[in-house]
Protein backbone atom coordinates (compact mmCIF):
# COMPACT_ATOMS: atom_id res chain seq x y z
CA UNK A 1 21.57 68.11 45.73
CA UNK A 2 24.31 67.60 47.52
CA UNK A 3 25.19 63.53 47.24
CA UNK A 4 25.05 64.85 43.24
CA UNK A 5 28.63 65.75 43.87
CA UNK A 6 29.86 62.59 46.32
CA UNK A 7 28.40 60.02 43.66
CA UNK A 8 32.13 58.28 42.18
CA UNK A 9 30.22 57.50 38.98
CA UNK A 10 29.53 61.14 37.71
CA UNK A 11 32.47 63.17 36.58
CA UNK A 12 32.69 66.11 39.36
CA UNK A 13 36.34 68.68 39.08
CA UNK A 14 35.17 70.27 42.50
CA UNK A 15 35.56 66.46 44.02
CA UNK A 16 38.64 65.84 42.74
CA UNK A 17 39.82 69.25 43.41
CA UNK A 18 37.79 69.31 47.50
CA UNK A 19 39.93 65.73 48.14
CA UNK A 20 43.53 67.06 46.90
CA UNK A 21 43.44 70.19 48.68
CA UNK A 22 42.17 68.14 51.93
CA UNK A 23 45.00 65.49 51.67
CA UNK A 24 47.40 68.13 51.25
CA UNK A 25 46.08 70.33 54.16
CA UNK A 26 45.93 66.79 56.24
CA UNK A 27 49.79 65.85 55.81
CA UNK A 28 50.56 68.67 57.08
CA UNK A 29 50.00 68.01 60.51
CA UNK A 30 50.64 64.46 60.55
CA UNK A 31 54.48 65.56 59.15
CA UNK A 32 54.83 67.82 62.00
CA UNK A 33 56.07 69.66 59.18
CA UNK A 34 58.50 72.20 60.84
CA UNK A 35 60.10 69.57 62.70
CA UNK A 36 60.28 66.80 59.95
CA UNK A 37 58.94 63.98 61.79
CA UNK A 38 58.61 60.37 60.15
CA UNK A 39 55.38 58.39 59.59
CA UNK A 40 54.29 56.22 57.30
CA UNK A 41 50.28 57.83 58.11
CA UNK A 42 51.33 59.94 55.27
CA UNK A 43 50.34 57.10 52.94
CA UNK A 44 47.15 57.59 53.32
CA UNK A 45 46.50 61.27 52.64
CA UNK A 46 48.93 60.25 49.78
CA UNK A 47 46.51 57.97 48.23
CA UNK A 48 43.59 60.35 49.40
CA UNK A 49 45.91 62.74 46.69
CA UNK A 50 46.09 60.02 43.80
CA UNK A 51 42.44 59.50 43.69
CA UNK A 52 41.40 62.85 43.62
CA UNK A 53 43.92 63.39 41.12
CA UNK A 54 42.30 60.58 38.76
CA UNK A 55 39.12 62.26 39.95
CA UNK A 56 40.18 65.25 38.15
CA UNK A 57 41.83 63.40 34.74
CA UNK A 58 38.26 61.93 34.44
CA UNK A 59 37.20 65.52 33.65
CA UNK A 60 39.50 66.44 30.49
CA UNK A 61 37.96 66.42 27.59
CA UNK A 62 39.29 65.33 24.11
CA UNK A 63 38.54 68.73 22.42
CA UNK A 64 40.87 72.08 23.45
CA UNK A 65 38.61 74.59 24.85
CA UNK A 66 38.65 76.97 27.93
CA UNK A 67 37.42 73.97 30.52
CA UNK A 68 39.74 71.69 29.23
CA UNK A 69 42.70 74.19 29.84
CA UNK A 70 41.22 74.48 33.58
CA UNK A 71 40.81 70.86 34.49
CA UNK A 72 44.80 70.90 33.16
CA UNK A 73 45.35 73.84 35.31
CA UNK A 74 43.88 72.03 38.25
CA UNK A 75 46.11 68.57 36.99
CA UNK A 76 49.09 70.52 37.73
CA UNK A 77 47.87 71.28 40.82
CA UNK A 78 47.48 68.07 41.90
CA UNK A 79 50.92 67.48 40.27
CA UNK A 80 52.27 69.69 43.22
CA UNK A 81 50.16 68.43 46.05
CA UNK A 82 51.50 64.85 45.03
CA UNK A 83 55.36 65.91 44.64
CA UNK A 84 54.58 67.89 48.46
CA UNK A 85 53.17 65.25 50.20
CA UNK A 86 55.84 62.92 49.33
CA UNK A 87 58.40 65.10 50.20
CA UNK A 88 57.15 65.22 53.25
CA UNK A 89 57.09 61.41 53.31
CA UNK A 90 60.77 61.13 51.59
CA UNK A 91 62.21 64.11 53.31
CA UNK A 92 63.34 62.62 56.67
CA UNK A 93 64.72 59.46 55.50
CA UNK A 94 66.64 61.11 52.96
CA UNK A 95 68.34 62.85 55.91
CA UNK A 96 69.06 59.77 58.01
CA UNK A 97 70.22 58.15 54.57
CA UNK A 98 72.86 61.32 53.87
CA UNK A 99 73.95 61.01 57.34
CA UNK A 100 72.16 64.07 59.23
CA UNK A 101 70.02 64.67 61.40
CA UNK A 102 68.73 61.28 63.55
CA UNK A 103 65.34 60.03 62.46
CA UNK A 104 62.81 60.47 65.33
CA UNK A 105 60.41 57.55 65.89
């Protein structure tokens, strides 16, 4: 019952949805957010983030109904994980590049 959901070839929102939330809750610790610390690891929770997001655009359907308005709830969601993550990517070297703070290996 469960490998219903982990099969790529069936549409699943709680997939796409399950993988976003985990890359997001990932970069986290790899940014050492507080302290704003550079790595390029944050690629890959970044593209852990893109596929669940196409994970969840598989699910919209053509025709407006009360589903369709939730899967493009949970779009903008991912919308926001994305734009997070690579803040937390961007965010450091934008500082070195405006001429603050030193960039810590």
């Amino acid at each position: 019952m469960i490998f219903e959901y982990l099969n790529p070839r069936r549409r699943s929102l709680i997939r796409g949805n399950v993988l976003v939330v985990a890359s997001l809750a990932w970069s986290f610790p790899l940014s050492d957010f507080p302290h704003n610390r550079t790595t390029l690891l944050l690629l890959l929770p970044l593209a852990v983030c893109i596929a669940g997001t196409i994970d969840t655009i598989r699910c919209i359907q053509r025709r407006w109904s009360f589903y369709h308005g939730g899967v493009v709830l949970c779009i903008y969601m991912d919308l926001m994980a994305l734009a997070m993550i690579f803040f937390l990517l961007a965010y450091p070297y934008a500082l070195w590049f405006a001429g603050g703070k030193s960039v810590r290996p």
